[in-house]
Protein backbone atom coordinates (compact mmCIF):
# COMPACT_ATOMS: atom_id res chain seq x y z
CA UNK A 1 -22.33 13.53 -10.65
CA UNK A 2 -20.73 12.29 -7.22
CA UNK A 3 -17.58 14.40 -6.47
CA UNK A 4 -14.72 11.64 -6.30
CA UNK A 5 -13.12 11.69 -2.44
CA UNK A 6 -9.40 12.36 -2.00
CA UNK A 7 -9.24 10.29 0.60
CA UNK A 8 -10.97 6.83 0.88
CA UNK A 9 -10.72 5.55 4.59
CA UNK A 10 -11.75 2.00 4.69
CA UNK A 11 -13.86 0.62 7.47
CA UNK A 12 -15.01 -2.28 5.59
CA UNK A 13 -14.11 -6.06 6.49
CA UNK A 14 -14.70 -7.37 3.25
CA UNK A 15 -12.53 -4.44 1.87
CA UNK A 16 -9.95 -4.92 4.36
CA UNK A 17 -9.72 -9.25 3.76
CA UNK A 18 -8.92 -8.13 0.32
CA UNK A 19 -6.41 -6.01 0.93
CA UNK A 20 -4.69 -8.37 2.37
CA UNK A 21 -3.51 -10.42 -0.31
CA UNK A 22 -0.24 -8.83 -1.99
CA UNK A 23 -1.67 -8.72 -5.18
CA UNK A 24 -4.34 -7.24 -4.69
CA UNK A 25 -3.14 -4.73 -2.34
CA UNK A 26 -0.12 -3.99 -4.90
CA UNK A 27 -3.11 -3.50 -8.01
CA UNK A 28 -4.76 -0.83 -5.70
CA UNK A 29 -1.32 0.61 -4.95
CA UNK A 30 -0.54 1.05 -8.54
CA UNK A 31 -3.67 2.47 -9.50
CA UNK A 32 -3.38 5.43 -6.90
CA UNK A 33 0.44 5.84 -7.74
CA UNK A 34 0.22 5.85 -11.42
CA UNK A 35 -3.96 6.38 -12.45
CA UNK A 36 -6.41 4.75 -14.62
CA UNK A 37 -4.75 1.31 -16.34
CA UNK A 38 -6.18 -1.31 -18.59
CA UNK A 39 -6.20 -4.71 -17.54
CA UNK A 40 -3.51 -5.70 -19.69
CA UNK A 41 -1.42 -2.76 -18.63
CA UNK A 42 -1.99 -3.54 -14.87
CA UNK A 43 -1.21 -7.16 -15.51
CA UNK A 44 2.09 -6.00 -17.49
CA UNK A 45 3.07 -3.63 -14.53
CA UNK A 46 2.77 -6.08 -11.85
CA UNK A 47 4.57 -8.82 -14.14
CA UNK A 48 1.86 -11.58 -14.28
CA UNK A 49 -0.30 -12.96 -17.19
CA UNK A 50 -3.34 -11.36 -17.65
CA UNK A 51 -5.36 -13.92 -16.85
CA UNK A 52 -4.03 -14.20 -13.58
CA UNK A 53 -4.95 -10.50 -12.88
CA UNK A 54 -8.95 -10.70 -13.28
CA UNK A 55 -10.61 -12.43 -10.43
CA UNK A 56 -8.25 -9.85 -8.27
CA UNK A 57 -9.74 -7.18 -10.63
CA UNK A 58 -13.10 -8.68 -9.95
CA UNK A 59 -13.29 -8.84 -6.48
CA UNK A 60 -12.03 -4.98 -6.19
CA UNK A 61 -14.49 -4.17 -8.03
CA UNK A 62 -17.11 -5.58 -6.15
CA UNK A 63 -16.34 -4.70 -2.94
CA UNK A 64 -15.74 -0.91 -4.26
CA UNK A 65 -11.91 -0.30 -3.92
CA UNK A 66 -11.78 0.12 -7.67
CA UNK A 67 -14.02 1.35 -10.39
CA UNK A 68 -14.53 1.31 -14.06
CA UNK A 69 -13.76 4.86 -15.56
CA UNK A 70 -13.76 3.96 -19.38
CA UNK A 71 -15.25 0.91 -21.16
CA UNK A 72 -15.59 0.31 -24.63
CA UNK A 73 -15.90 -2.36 -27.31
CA UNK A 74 -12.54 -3.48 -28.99
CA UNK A 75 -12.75 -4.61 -32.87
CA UNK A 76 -11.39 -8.36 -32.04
CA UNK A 77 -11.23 -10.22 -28.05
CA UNK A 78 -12.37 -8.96 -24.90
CA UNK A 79 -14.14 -5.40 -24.51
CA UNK A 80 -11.23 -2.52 -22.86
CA UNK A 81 -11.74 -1.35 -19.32
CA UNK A 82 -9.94 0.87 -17.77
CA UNK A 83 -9.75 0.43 -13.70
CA UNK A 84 -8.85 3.68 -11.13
CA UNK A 85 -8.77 3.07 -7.50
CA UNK A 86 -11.67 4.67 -5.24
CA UNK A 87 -10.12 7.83 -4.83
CA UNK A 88 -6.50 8.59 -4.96
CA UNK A 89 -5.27 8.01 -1.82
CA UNK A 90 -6.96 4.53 -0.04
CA UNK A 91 -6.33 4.42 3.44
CA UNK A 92 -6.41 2.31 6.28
CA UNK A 93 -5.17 3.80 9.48
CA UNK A 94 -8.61 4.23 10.71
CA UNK A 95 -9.39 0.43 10.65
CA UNK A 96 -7.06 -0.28 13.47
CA UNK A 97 -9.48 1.24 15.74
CA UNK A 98 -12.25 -1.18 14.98
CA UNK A 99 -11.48 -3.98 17.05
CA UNK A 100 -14.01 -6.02 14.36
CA UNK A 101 -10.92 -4.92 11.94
CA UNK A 102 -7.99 -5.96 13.86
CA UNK A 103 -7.44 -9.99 12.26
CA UNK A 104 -7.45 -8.73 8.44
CA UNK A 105 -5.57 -5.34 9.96
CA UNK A 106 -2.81 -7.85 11.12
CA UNK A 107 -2.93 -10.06 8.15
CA UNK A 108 -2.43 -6.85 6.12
CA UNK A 109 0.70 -6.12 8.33
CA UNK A 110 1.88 -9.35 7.56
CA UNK A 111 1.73 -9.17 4.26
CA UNK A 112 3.15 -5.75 3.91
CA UNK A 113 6.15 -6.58 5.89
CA UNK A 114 6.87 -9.34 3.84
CA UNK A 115 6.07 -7.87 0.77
CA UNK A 116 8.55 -5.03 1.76
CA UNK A 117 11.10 -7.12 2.28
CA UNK A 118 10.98 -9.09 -0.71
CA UNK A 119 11.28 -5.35 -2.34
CA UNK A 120 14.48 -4.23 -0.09
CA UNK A 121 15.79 -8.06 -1.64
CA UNK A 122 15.36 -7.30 -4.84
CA UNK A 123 16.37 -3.49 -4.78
CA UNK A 124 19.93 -4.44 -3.70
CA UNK A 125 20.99 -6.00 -6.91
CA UNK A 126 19.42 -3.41 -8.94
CA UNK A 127 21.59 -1.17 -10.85
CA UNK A 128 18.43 1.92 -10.31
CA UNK A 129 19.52 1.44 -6.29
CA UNK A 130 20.90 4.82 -5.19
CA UNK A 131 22.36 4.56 -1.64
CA UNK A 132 23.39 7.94 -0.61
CA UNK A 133 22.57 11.46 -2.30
CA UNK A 134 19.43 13.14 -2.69
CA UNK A 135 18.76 10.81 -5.07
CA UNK A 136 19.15 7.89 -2.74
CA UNK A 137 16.18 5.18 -3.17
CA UNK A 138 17.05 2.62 -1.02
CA UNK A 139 16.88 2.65 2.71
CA UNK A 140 16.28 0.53 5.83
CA UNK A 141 16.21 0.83 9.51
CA UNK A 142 14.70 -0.51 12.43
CA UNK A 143 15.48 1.16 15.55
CA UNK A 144 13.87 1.05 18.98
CA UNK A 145 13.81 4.21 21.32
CA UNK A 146 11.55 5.93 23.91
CA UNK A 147 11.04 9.35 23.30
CA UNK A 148 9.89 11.82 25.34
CA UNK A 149 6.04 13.10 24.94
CA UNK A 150 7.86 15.94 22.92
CA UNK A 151 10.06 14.30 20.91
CA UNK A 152 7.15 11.60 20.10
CA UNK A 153 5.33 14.89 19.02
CA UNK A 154 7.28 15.57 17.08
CA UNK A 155 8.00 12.01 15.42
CA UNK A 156 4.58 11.91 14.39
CA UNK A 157 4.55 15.35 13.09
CA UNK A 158 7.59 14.60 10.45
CA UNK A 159 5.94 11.35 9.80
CA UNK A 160 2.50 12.90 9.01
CA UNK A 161 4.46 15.25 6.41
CA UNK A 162 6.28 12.60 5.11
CA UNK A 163 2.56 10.73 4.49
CA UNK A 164 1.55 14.28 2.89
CA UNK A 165 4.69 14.28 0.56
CA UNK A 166 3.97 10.65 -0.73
CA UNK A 167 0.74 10.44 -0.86
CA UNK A 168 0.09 14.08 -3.24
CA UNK A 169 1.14 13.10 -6.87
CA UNK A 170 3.81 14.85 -8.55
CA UNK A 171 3.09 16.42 -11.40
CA UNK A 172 6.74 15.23 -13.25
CA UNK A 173 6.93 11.54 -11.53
CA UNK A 174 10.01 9.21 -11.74
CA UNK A 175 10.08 5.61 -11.14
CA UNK A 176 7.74 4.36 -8.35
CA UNK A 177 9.11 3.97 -4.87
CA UNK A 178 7.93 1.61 -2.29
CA UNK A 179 7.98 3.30 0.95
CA UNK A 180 6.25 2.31 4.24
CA UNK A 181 6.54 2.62 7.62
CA UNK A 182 5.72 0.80 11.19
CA UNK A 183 5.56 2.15 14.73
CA UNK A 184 4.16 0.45 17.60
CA UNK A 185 4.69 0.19 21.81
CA UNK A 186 6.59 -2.51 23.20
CA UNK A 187 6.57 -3.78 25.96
CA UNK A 188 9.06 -2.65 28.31
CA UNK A 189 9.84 -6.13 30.18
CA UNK A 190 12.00 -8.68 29.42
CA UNK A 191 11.12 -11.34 27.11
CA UNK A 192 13.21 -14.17 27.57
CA UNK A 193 12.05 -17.37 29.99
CA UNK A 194 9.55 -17.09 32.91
CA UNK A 195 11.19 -18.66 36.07
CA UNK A 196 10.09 -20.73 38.00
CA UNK A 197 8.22 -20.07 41.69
């Protein structure tokens, strides 16, 4: 038997094309945040009909970002199949080095930014949205700085703990979080109109 990875670091273009459409991307989410799901209980967690849910299903499956871990024959309808993602935690940082990588990498970063958005929308009216507290659930910020070499250091340190922190499961989970981050150079000069020679 294959020892399944803890990390799966994708590298794949078909793999990253179909991570780039939000539902698909959120079904892989779920199944590394909360394990092994039924169709029926993926479609119910995501809040669409089931039959909306299987050609995403589908296409996961065949290009190997999910995999069957328990089939069997029901007494009435369709047969049960249980889906868990390729390995707990399915990760793309690596495929922003391949420059064959970088037009679904951007789609994905698209999406995501939207998608997180439409999450920090919908949180606000919530009555679970905690604002301050160690149980606070709800953040936002965009800031832009320049750090030093040190301070960037050590930027990417607390951010590579935080990634350790969310990405181990808990063993006594609460309600899932949507968390994500960006960080990128800018360009130092000015933006606005080019003038004229």
């Amino acid at each position: 038997m294959v020892k399944r990875p803890t990390s799966y670091w994708i590298r794949d273009y078909g793999q990253m094309e179909a991570l780039a459409h939000p539902t698909r991307h959120e079904i892989v989410d779920r199944l590394s945040a909360v394990g092994p799901m039924s169709v029926r209980e993926i479609a119910r967690t995501l809040g669409h009909k089931v039959t909306s849910v299987y050609h995403h299903i589908k296409l996961l499956d065949e290009v190997g970002l999910i995999e069957v871990v328990r089939s069997s024959s029901a007494d009435r309808g369709r047969p049960f199949i249980v889906y868990r993602s390729i390995a707990p935690r399915v990760r793309l940082t690596r495929a922003a080095a391949d420059p064959k990588l970088r037009a679904p990498m951007t789609k994905w970063s698209k999406m995501v930014t939207a998608r997180a958005g439409s999450d920090y929308a919908k949180a606000l009216g919530s009555p679970a949205a905690r604002l301050q507290g160690p149980s606070r659930n709800l953040w936002l910020y965009r800031v832009v700085i320049a750090p030093s070499p040190r301070r960037l250091a050590r930027i990417n340190e607390l951010l590579a703990e935080l990634g350790e922190l969310v990405w181990t499961a808990d063993p006594t989970p609460g309600p899932l979080l949507s968390i994500g981050w960006f960080m990128m150079p800018l360009d130092r000069r000015p933006s606005g109109p080019k003038k004229k020679a």
